[in-house]
C-alpha atoms as a PDB file:
ATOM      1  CA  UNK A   1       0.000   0.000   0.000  1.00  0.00           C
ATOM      2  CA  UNK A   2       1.467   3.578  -0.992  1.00  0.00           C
ATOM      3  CA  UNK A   3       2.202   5.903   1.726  1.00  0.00           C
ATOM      4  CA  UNK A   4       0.076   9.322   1.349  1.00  0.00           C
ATOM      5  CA  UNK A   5       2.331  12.499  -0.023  1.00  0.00           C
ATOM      6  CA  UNK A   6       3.355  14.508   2.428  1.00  0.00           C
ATOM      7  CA  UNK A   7       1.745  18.054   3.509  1.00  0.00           C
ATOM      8  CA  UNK A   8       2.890  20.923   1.526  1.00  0.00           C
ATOM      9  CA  UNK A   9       4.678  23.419   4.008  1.00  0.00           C
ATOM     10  CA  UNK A  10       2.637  26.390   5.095  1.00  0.00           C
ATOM     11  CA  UNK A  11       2.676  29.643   2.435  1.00  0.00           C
ATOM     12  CA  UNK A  12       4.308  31.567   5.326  1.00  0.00           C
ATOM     13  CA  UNK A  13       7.489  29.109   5.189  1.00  0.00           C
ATOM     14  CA  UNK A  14       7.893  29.579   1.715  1.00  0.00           C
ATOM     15  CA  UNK A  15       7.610  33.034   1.880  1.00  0.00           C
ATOM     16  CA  UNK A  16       9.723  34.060   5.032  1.00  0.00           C
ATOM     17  CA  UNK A  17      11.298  37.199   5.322  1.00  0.00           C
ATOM     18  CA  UNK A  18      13.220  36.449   8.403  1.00  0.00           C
ATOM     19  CA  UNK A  19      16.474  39.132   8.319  1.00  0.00           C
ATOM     20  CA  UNK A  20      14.386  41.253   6.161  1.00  0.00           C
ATOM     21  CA  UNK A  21      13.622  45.002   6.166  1.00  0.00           C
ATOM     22  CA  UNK A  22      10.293  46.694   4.699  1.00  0.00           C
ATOM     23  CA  UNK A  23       9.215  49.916   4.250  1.00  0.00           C
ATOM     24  CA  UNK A  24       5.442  50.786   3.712  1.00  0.00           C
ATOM     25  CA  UNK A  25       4.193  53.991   2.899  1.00  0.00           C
ATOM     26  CA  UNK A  26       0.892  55.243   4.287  1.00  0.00           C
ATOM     27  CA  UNK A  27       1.463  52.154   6.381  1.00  0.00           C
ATOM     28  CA  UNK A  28      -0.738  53.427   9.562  1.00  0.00           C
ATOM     29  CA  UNK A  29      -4.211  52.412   8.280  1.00  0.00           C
ATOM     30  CA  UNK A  30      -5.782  50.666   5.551  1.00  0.00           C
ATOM     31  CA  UNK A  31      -4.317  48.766   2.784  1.00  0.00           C
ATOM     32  CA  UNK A  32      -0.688  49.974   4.535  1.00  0.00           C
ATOM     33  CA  UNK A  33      -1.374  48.756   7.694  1.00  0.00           C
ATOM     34  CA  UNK A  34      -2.703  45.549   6.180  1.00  0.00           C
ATOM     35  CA  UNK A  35       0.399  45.194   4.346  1.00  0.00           C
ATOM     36  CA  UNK A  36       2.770  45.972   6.783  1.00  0.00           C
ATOM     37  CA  UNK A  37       0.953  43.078   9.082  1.00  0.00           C
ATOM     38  CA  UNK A  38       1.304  40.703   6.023  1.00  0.00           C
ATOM     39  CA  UNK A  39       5.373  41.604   6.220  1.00  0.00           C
ATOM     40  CA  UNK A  40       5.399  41.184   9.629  1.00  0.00           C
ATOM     41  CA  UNK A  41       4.144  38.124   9.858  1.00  0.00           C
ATOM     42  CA  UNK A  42       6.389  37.151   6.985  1.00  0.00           C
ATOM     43  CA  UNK A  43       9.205  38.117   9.483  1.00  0.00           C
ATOM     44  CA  UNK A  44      10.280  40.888   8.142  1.00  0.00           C
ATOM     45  CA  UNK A  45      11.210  44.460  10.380  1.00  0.00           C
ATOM     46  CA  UNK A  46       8.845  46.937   9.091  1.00  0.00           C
ATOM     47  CA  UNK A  47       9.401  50.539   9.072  1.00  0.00           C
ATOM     48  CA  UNK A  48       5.919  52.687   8.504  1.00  0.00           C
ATOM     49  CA  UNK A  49       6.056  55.841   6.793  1.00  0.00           C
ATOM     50  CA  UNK A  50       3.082  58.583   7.008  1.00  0.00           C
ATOM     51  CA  UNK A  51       2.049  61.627   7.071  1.00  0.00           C
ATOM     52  CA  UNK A  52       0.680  61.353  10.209  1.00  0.00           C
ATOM     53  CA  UNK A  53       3.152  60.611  13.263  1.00  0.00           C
ATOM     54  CA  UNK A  54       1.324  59.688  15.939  1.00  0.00           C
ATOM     55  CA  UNK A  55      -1.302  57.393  14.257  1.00  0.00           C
ATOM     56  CA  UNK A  56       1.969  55.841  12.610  1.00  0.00           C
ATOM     57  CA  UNK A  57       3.455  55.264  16.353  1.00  0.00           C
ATOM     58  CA  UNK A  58       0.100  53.926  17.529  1.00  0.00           C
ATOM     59  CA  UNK A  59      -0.020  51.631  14.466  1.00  0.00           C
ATOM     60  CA  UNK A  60       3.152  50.376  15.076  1.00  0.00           C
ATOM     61  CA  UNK A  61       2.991  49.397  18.501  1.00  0.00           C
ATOM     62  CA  UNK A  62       0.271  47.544  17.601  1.00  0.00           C
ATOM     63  CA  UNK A  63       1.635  45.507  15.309  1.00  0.00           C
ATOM     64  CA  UNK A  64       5.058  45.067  17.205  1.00  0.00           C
ATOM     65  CA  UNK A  65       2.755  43.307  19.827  1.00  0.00           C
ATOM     66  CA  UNK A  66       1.141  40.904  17.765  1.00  0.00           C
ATOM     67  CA  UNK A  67       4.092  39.819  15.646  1.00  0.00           C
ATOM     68  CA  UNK A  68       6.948  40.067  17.399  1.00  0.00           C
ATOM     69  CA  UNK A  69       8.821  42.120  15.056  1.00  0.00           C
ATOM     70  CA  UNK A  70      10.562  45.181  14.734  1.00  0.00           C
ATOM     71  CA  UNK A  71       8.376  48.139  13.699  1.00  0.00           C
ATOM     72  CA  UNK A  72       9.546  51.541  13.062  1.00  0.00           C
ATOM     73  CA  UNK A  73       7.131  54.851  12.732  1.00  0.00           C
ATOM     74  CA  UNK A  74       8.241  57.618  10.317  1.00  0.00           C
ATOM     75  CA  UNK A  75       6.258  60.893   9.439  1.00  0.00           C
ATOM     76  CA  UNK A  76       7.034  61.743   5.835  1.00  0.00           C
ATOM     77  CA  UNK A  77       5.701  64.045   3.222  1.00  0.00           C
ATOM     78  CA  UNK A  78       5.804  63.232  -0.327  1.00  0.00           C
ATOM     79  CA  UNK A  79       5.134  65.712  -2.102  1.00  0.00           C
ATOM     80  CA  UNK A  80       3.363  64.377  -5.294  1.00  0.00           C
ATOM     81  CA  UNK A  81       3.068  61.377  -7.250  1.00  0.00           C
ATOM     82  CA  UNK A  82       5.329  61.578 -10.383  1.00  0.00           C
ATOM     83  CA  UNK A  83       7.481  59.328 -12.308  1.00  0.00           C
ATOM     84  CA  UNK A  84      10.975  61.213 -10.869  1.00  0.00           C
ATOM     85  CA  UNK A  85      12.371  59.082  -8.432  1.00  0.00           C
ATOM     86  CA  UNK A  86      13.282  62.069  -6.031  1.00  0.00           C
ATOM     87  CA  UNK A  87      10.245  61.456  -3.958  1.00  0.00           C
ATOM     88  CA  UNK A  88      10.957  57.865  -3.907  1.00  0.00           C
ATOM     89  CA  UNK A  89      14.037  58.676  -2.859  1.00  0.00           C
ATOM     90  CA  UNK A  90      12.969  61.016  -0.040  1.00  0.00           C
ATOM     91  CA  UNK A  91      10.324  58.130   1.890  1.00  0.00           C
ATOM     92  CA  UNK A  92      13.522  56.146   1.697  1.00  0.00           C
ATOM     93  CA  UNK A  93      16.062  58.396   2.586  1.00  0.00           C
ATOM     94  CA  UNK A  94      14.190  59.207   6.105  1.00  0.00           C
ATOM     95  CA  UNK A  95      13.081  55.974   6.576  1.00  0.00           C
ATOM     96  CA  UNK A  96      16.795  54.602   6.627  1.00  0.00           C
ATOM     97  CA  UNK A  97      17.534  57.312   8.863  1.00  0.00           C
ATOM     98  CA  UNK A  98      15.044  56.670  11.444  1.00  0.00           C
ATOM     99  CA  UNK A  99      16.238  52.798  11.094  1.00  0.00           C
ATOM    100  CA  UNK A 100      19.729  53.963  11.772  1.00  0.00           C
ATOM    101  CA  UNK A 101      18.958  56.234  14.680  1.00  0.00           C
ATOM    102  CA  UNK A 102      17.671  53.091  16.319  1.00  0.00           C
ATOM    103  CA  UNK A 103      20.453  51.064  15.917  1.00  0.00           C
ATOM    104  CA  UNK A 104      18.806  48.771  12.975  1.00  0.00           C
ATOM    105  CA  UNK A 105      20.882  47.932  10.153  1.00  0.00           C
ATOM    106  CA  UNK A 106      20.821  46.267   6.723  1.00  0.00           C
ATOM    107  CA  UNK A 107      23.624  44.675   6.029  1.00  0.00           C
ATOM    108  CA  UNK A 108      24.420  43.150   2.174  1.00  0.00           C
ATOM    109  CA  UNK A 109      23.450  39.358   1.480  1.00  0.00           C
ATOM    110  CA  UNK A 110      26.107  37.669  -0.541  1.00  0.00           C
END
Protein backbone atom coordinates (compact mmCIF):
# COMPACT_ATOMS: atom_id res chain seq x y z
CA UNK A 1 0.00 0.00 0.00
CA UNK A 2 1.47 3.58 -0.99
CA UNK A 3 2.20 5.90 1.73
CA UNK A 4 0.08 9.32 1.35
CA UNK A 5 2.33 12.50 -0.02
CA UNK A 6 3.35 14.51 2.43
CA UNK A 7 1.74 18.05 3.51
CA UNK A 8 2.89 20.92 1.53
CA UNK A 9 4.68 23.42 4.01
CA UNK A 10 2.64 26.39 5.09
CA UNK A 11 2.68 29.64 2.43
CA UNK A 12 4.31 31.57 5.33
CA UNK A 13 7.49 29.11 5.19
CA UNK A 14 7.89 29.58 1.72
CA UNK A 15 7.61 33.03 1.88
CA UNK A 16 9.72 34.06 5.03
CA UNK A 17 11.30 37.20 5.32
CA UNK A 18 13.22 36.45 8.40
CA UNK A 19 16.47 39.13 8.32
CA UNK A 20 14.39 41.25 6.16
CA UNK A 21 13.62 45.00 6.17
CA UNK A 22 10.29 46.69 4.70
CA UNK A 23 9.21 49.92 4.25
CA UNK A 24 5.44 50.79 3.71
CA UNK A 25 4.19 53.99 2.90
CA UNK A 26 0.89 55.24 4.29
CA UNK A 27 1.46 52.15 6.38
CA UNK A 28 -0.74 53.43 9.56
CA UNK A 29 -4.21 52.41 8.28
CA UNK A 30 -5.78 50.67 5.55
CA UNK A 31 -4.32 48.77 2.78
CA UNK A 32 -0.69 49.97 4.54
CA UNK A 33 -1.37 48.76 7.69
CA UNK A 34 -2.70 45.55 6.18
CA UNK A 35 0.40 45.19 4.35
CA UNK A 36 2.77 45.97 6.78
CA UNK A 37 0.95 43.08 9.08
CA UNK A 38 1.30 40.70 6.02
CA UNK A 39 5.37 41.60 6.22
CA UNK A 40 5.40 41.18 9.63
CA UNK A 41 4.14 38.12 9.86
CA UNK A 42 6.39 37.15 6.99
CA UNK A 43 9.20 38.12 9.48
CA UNK A 44 10.28 40.89 8.14
CA UNK A 45 11.21 44.46 10.38
CA UNK A 46 8.85 46.94 9.09
CA UNK A 47 9.40 50.54 9.07
CA UNK A 48 5.92 52.69 8.50
CA UNK A 49 6.06 55.84 6.79
CA UNK A 50 3.08 58.58 7.01
CA UNK A 51 2.05 61.63 7.07
CA UNK A 52 0.68 61.35 10.21
CA UNK A 53 3.15 60.61 13.26
CA UNK A 54 1.32 59.69 15.94
CA UNK A 55 -1.30 57.39 14.26
CA UNK A 56 1.97 55.84 12.61
CA UNK A 57 3.46 55.26 16.35
CA UNK A 58 0.10 53.93 17.53
CA UNK A 59 -0.02 51.63 14.47
CA UNK A 60 3.15 50.38 15.08
CA UNK A 61 2.99 49.40 18.50
CA UNK A 62 0.27 47.54 17.60
CA UNK A 63 1.64 45.51 15.31
CA UNK A 64 5.06 45.07 17.20
CA UNK A 65 2.76 43.31 19.83
CA UNK A 66 1.14 40.90 17.77
CA UNK A 67 4.09 39.82 15.65
CA UNK A 68 6.95 40.07 17.40
CA UNK A 69 8.82 42.12 15.06
CA UNK A 70 10.56 45.18 14.73
CA UNK A 71 8.38 48.14 13.70
CA UNK A 72 9.55 51.54 13.06
CA UNK A 73 7.13 54.85 12.73
CA UNK A 74 8.24 57.62 10.32
CA UNK A 75 6.26 60.89 9.44
CA UNK A 76 7.03 61.74 5.84
CA UNK A 77 5.70 64.04 3.22
CA UNK A 78 5.80 63.23 -0.33
CA UNK A 79 5.13 65.71 -2.10
CA UNK A 80 3.36 64.38 -5.29
CA UNK A 81 3.07 61.38 -7.25
CA UNK A 82 5.33 61.58 -10.38
CA UNK A 83 7.48 59.33 -12.31
CA UNK A 84 10.97 61.21 -10.87
CA UNK A 85 12.37 59.08 -8.43
CA UNK A 86 13.28 62.07 -6.03
CA UNK A 87 10.24 61.46 -3.96
CA UNK A 88 10.96 57.86 -3.91
CA UNK A 89 14.04 58.68 -2.86
CA UNK A 90 12.97 61.02 -0.04
CA UNK A 91 10.32 58.13 1.89
CA UNK A 92 13.52 56.15 1.70
CA UNK A 93 16.06 58.40 2.59
CA UNK A 94 14.19 59.21 6.11
CA UNK A 95 13.08 55.97 6.58
CA UNK A 96 16.79 54.60 6.63
CA UNK A 97 17.53 57.31 8.86
CA UNK A 98 15.04 56.67 11.44
CA UNK A 99 16.24 52.80 11.09
CA UNK A 100 19.73 53.96 11.77
CA UNK A 101 18.96 56.23 14.68
CA UNK A 102 17.67 53.09 16.32
CA UNK A 103 20.45 51.06 15.92
CA UNK A 104 18.81 48.77 12.97
CA UNK A 105 20.88 47.93 10.15
CA UNK A 106 20.82 46.27 6.72
CA UNK A 107 23.62 44.67 6.03
CA UNK A 108 24.42 43.15 2.17
CA UNK A 109 23.45 39.36 1.48
CA UNK A 110 26.11 37.67 -0.54
Amino acid sequence: MSQAPAAPPSALDLFSLKGRRALVTGGHMGLGITMARALADAGADVALASRTLDACKTSAAALATATGCLLLPSATQVPSLSLHPAPAASVVASSAAATSKRGVRDTPRS
